[in-house]
C-alpha atoms as a PDB file:
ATOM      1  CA  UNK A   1      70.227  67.835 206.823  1.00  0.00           C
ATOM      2  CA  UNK A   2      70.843  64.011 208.100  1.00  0.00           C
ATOM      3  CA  UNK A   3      68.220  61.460 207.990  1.00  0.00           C
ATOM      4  CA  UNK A   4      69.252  58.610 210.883  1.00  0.00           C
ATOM      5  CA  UNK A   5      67.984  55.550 211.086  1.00  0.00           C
ATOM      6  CA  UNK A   6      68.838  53.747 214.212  1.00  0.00           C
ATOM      7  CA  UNK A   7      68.282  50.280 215.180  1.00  0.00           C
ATOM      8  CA  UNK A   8      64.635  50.594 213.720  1.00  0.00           C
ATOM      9  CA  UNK A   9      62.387  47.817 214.715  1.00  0.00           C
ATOM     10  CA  UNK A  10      59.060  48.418 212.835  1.00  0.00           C
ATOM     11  CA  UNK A  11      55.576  46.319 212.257  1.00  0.00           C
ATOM     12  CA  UNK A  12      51.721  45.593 213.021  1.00  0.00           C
ATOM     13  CA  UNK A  13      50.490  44.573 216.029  1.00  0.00           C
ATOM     14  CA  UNK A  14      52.559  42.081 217.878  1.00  0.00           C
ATOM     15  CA  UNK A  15      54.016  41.251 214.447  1.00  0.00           C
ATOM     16  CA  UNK A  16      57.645  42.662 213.463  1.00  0.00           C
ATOM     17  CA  UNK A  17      57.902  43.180 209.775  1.00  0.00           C
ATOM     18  CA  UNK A  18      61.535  45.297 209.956  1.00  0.00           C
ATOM     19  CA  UNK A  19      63.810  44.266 212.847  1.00  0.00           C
ATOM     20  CA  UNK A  20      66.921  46.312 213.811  1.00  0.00           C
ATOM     21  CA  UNK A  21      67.563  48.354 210.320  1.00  0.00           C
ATOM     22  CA  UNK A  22      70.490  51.109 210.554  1.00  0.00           C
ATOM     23  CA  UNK A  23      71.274  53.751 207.898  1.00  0.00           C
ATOM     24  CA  UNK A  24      71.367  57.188 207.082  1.00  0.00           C
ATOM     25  CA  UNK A  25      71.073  59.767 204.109  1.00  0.00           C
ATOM     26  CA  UNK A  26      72.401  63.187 204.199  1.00  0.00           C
ATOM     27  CA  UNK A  27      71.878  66.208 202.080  1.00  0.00           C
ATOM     28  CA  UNK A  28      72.318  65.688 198.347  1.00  0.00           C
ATOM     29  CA  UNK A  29      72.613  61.568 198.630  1.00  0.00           C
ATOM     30  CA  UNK A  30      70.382  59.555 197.679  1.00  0.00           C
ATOM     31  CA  UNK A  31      69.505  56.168 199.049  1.00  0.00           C
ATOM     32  CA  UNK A  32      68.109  53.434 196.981  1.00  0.00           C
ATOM     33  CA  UNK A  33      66.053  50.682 198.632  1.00  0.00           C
ATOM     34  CA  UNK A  34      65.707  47.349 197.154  1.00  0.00           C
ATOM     35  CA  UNK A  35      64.543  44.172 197.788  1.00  0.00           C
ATOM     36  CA  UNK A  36      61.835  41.605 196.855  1.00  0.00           C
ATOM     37  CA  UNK A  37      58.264  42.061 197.169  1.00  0.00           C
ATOM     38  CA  UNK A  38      57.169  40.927 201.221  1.00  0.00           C
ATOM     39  CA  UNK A  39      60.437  42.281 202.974  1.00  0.00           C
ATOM     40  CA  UNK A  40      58.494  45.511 204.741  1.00  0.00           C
ATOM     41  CA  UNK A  41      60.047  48.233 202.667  1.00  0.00           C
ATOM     42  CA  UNK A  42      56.451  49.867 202.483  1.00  0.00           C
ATOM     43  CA  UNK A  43      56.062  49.059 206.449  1.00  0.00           C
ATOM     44  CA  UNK A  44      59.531  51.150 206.976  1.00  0.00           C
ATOM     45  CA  UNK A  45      58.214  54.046 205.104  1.00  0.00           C
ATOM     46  CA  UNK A  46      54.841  54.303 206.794  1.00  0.00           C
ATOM     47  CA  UNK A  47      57.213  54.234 210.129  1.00  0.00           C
ATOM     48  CA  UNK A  48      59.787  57.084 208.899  1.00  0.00           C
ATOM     49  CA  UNK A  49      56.481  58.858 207.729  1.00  0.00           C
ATOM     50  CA  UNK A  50      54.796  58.631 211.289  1.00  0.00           C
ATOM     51  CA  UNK A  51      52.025  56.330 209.603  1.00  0.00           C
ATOM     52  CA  UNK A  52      53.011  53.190 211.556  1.00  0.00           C
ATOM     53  CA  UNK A  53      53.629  53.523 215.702  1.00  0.00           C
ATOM     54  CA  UNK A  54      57.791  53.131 215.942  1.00  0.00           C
ATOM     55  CA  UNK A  55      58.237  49.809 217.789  1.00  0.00           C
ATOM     56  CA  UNK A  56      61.984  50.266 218.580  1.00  0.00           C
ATOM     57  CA  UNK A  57      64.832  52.204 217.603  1.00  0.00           C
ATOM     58  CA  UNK A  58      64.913  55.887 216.402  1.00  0.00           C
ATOM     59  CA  UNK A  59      64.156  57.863 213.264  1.00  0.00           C
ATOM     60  CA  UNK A  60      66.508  60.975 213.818  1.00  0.00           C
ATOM     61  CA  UNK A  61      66.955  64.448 211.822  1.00  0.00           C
ATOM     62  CA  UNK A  62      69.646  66.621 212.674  1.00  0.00           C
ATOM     63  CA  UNK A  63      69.707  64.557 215.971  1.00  0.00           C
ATOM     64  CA  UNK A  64      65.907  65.174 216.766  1.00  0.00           C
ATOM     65  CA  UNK A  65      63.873  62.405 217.055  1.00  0.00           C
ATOM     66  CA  UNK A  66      61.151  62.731 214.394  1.00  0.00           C
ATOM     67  CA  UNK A  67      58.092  61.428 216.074  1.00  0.00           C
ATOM     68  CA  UNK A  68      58.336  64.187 218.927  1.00  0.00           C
ATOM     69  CA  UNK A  69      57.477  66.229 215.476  1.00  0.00           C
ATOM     70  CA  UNK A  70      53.726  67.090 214.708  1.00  0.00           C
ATOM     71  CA  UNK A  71      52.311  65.949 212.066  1.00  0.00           C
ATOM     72  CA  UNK A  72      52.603  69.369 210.768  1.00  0.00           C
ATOM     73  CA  UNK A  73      56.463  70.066 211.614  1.00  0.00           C
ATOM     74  CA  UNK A  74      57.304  66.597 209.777  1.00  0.00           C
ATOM     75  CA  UNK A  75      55.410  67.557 206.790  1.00  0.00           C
ATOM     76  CA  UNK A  76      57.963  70.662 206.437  1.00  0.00           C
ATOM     77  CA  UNK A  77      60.981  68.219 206.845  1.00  0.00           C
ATOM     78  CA  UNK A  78      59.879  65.272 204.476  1.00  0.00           C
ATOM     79  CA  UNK A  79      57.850  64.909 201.462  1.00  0.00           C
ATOM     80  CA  UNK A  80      56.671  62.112 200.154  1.00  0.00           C
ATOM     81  CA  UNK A  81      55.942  60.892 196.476  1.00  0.00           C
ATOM     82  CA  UNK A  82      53.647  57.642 196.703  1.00  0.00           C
ATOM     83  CA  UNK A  83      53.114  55.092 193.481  1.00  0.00           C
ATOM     84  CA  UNK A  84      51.308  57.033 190.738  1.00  0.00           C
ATOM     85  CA  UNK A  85      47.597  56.895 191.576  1.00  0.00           C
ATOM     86  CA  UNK A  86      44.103  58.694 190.231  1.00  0.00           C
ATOM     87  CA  UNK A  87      42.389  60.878 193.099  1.00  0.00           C
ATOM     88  CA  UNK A  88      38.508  60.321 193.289  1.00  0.00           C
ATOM     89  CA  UNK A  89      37.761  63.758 192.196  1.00  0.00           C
ATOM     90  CA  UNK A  90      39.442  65.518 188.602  1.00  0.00           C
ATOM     91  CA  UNK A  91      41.654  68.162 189.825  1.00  0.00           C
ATOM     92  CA  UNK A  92      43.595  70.401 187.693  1.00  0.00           C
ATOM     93  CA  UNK A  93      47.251  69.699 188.061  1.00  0.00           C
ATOM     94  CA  UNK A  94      48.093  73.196 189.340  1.00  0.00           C
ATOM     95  CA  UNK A  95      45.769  72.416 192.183  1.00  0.00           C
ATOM     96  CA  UNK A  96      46.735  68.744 193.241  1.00  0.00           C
ATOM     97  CA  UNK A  97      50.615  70.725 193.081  1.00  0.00           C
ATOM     98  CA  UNK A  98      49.245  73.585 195.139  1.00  0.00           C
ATOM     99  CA  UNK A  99      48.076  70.769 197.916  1.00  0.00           C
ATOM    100  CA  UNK A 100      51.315  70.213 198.903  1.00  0.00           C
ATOM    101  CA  UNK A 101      51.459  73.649 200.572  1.00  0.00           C
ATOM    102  CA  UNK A 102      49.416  72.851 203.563  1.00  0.00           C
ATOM    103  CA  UNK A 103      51.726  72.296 205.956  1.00  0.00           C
ATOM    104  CA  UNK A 104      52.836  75.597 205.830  1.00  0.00           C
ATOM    105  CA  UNK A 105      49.227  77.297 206.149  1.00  0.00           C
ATOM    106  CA  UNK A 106      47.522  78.072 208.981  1.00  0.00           C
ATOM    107  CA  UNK A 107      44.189  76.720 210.251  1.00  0.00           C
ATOM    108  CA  UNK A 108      41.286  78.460 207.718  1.00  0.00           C
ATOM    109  CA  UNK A 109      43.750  80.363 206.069  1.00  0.00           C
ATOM    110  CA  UNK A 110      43.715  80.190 201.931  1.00  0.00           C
ATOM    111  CA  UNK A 111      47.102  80.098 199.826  1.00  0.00           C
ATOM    112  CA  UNK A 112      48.417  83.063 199.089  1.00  0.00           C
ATOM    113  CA  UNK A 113      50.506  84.599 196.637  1.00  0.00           C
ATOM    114  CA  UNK A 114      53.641  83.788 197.485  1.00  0.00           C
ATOM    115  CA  UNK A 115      52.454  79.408 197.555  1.00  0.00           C
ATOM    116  CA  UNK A 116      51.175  79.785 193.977  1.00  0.00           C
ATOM    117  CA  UNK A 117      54.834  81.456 193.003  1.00  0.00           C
ATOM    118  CA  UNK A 118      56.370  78.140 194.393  1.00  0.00           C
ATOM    119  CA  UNK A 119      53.852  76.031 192.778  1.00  0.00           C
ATOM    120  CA  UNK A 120      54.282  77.979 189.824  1.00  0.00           C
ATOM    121  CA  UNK A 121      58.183  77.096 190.619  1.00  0.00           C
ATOM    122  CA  UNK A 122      57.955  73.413 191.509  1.00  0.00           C
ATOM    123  CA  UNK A 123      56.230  73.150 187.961  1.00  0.00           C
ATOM    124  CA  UNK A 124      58.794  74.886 185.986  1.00  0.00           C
ATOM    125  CA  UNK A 125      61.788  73.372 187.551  1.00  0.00           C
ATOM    126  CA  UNK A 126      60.389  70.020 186.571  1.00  0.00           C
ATOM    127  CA  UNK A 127      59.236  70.914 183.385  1.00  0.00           C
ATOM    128  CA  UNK A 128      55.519  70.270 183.541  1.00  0.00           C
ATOM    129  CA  UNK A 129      53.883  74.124 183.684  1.00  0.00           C
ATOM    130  CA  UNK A 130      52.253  73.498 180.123  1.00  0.00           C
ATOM    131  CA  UNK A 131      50.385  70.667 182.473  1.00  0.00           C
ATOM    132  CA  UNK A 132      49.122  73.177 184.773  1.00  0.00           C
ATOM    133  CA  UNK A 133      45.471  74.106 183.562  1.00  0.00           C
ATOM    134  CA  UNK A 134      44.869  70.202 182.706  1.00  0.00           C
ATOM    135  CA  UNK A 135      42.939  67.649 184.479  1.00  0.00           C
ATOM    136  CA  UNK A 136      45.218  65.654 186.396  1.00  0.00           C
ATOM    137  CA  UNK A 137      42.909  62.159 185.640  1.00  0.00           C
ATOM    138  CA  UNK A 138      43.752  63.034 182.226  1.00  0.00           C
ATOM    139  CA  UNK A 139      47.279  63.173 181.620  1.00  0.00           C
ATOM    140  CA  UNK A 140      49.566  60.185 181.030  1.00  0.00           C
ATOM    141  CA  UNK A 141      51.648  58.531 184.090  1.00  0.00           C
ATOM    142  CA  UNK A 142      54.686  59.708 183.798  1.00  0.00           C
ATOM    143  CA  UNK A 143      53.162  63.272 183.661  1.00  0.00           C
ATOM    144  CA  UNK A 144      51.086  61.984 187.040  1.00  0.00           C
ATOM    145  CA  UNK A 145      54.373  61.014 188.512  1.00  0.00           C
ATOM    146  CA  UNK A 146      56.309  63.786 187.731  1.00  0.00           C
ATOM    147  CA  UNK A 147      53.015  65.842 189.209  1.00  0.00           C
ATOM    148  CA  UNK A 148      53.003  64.065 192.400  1.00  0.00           C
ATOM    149  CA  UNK A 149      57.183  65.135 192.861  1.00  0.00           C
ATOM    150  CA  UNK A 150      56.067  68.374 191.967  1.00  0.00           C
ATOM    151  CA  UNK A 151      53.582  68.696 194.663  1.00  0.00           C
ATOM    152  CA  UNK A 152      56.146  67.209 197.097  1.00  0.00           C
ATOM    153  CA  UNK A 153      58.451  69.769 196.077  1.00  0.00           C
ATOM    154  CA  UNK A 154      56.025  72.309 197.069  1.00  0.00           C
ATOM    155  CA  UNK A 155      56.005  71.328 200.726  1.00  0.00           C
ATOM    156  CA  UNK A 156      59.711  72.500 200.409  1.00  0.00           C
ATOM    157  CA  UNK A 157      61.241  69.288 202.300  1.00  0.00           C
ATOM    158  CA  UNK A 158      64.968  68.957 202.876  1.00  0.00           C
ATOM    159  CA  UNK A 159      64.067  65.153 202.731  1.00  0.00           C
ATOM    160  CA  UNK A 160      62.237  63.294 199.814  1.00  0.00           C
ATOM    161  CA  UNK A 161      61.001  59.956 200.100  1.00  0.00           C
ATOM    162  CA  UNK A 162      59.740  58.108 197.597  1.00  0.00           C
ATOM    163  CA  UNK A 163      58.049  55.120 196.844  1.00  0.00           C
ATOM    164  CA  UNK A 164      58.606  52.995 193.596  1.00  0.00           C
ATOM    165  CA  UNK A 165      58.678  56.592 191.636  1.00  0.00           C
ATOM    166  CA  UNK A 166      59.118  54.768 188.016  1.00  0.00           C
ATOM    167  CA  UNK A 167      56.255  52.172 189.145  1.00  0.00           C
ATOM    168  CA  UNK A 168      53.718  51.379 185.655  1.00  0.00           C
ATOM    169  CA  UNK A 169      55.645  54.287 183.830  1.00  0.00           C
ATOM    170  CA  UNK A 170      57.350  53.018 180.443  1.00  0.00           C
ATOM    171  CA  UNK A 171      60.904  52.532 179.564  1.00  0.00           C
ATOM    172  CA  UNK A 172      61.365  56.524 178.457  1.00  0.00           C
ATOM    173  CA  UNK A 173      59.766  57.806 181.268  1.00  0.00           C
ATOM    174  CA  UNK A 174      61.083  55.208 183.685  1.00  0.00           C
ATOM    175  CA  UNK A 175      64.664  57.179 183.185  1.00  0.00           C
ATOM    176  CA  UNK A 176      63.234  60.811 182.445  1.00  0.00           C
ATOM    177  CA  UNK A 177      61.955  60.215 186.094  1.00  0.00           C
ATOM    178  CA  UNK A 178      65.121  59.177 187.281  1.00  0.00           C
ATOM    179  CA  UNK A 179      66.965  61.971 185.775  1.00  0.00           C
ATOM    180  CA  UNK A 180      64.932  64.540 187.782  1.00  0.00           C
ATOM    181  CA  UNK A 181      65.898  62.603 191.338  1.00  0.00           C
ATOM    182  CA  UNK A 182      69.790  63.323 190.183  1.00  0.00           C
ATOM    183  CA  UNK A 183      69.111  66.851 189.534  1.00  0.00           C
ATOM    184  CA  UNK A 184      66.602  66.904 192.743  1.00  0.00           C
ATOM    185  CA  UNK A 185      69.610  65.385 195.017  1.00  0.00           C
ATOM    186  CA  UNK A 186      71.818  68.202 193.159  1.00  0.00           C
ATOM    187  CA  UNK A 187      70.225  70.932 194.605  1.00  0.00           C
ATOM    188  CA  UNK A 188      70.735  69.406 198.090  1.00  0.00           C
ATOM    189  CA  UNK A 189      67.871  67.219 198.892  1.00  0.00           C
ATOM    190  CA  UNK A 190      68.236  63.603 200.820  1.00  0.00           C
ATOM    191  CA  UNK A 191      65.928  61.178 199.063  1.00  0.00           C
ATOM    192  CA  UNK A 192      65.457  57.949 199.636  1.00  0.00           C
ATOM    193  CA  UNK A 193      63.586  55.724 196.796  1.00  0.00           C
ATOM    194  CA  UNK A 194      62.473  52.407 196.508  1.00  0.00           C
ATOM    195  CA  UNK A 195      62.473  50.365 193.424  1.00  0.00           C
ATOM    196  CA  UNK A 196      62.434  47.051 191.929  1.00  0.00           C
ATOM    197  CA  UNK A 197      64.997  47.556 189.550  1.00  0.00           C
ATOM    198  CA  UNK A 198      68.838  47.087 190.607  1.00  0.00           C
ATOM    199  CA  UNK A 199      69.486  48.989 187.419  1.00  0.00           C
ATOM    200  CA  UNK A 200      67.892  52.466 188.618  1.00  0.00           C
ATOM    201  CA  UNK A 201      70.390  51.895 191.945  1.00  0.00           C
ATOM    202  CA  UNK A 202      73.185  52.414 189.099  1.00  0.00           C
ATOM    203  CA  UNK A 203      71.777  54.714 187.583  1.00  0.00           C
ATOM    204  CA  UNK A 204      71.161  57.896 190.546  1.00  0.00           C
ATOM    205  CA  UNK A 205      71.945  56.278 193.931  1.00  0.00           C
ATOM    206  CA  UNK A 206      75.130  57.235 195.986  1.00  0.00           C
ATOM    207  CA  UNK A 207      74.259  54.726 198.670  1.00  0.00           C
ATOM    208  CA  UNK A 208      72.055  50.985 198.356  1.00  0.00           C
ATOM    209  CA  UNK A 209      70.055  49.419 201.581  1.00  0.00           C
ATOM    210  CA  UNK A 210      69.789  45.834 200.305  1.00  0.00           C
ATOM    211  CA  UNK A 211      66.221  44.296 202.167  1.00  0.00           C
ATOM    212  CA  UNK A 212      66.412  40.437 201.992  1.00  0.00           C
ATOM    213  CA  UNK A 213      63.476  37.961 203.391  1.00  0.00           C
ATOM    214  CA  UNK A 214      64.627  36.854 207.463  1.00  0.00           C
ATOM    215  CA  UNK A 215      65.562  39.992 208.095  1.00  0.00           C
ATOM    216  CA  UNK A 216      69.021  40.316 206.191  1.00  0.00           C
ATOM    217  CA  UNK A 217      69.792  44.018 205.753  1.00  0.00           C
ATOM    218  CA  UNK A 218      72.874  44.947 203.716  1.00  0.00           C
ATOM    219  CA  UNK A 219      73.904  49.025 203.464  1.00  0.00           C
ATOM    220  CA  UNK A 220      76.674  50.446 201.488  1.00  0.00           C
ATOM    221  CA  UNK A 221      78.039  52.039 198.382  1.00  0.00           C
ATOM    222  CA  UNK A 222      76.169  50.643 194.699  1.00  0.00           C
ATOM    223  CA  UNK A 223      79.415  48.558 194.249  1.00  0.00           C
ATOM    224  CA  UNK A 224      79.437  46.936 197.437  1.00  0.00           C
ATOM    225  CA  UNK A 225      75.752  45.737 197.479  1.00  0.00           C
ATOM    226  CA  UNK A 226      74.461  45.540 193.935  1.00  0.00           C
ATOM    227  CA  UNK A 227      76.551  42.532 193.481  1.00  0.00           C
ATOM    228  CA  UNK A 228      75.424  39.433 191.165  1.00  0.00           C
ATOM    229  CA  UNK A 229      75.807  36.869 194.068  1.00  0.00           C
ATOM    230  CA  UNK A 230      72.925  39.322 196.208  1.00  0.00           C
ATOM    231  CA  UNK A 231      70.916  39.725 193.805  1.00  0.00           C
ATOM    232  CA  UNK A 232      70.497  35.945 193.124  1.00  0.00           C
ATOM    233  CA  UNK A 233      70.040  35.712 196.711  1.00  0.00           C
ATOM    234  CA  UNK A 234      67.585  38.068 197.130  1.00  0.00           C
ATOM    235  CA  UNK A 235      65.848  37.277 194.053  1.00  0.00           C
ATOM    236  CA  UNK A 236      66.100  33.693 193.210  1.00  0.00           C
ATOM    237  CA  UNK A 237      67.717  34.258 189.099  1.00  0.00           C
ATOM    238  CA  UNK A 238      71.188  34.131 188.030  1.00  0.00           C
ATOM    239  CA  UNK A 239      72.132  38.018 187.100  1.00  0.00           C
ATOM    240  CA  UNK A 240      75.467  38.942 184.936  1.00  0.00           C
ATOM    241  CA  UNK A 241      76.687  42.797 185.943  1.00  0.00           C
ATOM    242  CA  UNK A 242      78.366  44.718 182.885  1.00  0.00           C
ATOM    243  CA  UNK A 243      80.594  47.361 182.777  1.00  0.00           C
ATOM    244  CA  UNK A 244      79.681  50.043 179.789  1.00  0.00           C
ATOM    245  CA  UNK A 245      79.826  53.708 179.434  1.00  0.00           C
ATOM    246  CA  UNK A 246      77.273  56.226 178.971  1.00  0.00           C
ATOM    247  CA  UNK A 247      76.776  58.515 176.173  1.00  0.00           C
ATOM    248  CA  UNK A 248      79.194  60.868 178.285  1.00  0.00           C
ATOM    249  CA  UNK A 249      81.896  58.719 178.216  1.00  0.00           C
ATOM    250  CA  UNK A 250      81.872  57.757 181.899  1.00  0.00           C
ATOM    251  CA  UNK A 251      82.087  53.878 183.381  1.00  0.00           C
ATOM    252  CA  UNK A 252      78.396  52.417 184.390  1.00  0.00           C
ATOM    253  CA  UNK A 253      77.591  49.125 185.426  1.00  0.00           C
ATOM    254  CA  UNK A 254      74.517  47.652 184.252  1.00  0.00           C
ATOM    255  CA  UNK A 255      72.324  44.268 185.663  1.00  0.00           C
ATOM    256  CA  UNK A 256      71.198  41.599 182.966  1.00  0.00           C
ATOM    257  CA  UNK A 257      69.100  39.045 184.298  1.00  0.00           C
ATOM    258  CA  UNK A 258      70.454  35.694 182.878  1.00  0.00           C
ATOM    259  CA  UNK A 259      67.811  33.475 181.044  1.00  0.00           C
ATOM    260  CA  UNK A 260      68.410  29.494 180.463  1.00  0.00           C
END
């Protein structure tokens, strides 16, 4: 499965946010968006997501073009995890999961069996089934994160998109997070993630997209984009990039912001 973006031109109104973006993700990569706060990285994924009218450009998979998709055919090709968030009503977890089967049900038609084996499944590959009798408004955020991937996996995607997946979660389960995107990407999924840490790019991304303010787009491998002279372009500080090794024994680079 290949996610193309082509020459995407993508906004509000009369007003271009995004102007001529190109990239792609395929099967088991995963792309890692950065970029200050203001440069339309939410705009682009309401566009991939159908949210947002495509202004120019196309949003290909497999060489379709996505928006001749229903609503209901996309929702079988991508799922999307959104920043952690509490649902009016107090759902049990197994339930919010179990919502991300509806694409895949008819009109009127309850889930059956064989959607609360997957559910059960989404919840046991991640970890979380001793979550699954609990109210969701209840648990912690990182267990409402790693919920809302659960429910995504659910929908059975072959493309994940997420949005700032670590956002408000703490140090621990900022990287417990990140560790089930590697294993997520291992069993073939394309994700693309947003984040506002250059650090988490090192960490579980095979490819960067580098969004800058007046439209300055830079794609490529984590080496060639998460460099210390674009990140104190894009973000305005002076940043030092170490080499280290993990607890493995394999090279990984690491970003320290430099303080005066």
């Amino acid at each position: 499965m290949k996610l193309e973006i082509k020459n995407v031109v993508c906004g509000y109104g009369k007003k271009d946010v995004v102007n001529n973006i190109s990239m792609n993700v395929s099967s088991g990569e995963i792309l890692c968006l950065l970029g200050p706060n203001g440069v339309g990285k939410t705009t682009f994924f309401k566009t991939i997501l159908g949210f947002l009218k495509l202004k120019g450009g196309e949003i290909l998979v497999d060489g379709k073009n996505i928006h001749s998709c229903s609503r209901k055919q996309l929702a079988k090709i991508i799922g999307y995890v959104p920043q952690s968030h509490t649902p009016p009503f107090p759902f049990k977890v197994f339930d919010v999961v179990l919502m991300g089967r509806t694409a895949h049900l008819s009109m009127f038609s309850s889930p059956s069996k064989e959607d609360r084996k997957i559910v059960e499944r989404a919840l046991e590959d991640l970890k979380i089934d001793y979550l699954r009798d609990k109210i969701y408004t209840e648990i912690s955020g990182g267990e409402r994160q790693m919920v809302l991937i659960a429910r995504a996996l659910a929908q059975d995607p072959k493309i994940l998109i997420m949005d700032e997946p670590t956002s408000n979660l703490d140090f621990g389960n900022q990287i417990r997070v990140l560790e089930q995107i590697n294993k997520l990407s291992e069993r073939g999924l394309a994700i693309i993630m947003t984040s506002h840490y250059p650090n988490h790019a090192f960490l579980c991304s095979t490819k960067v997209a580098f969004m800058q303010k007046s439209n300055v787009f830079t794609v490529g491998t984590v080496d060639e984009v998460v460099t210390e002279d674009n990140l104190k372009e894009a973000y305005g500080i002076n940043v030092k990039i170490i080499n280290t090794v993990n607890s493995n024994g394999n090279k990984i680079k690491a970003c320290i912001p430099m303080i005066n």
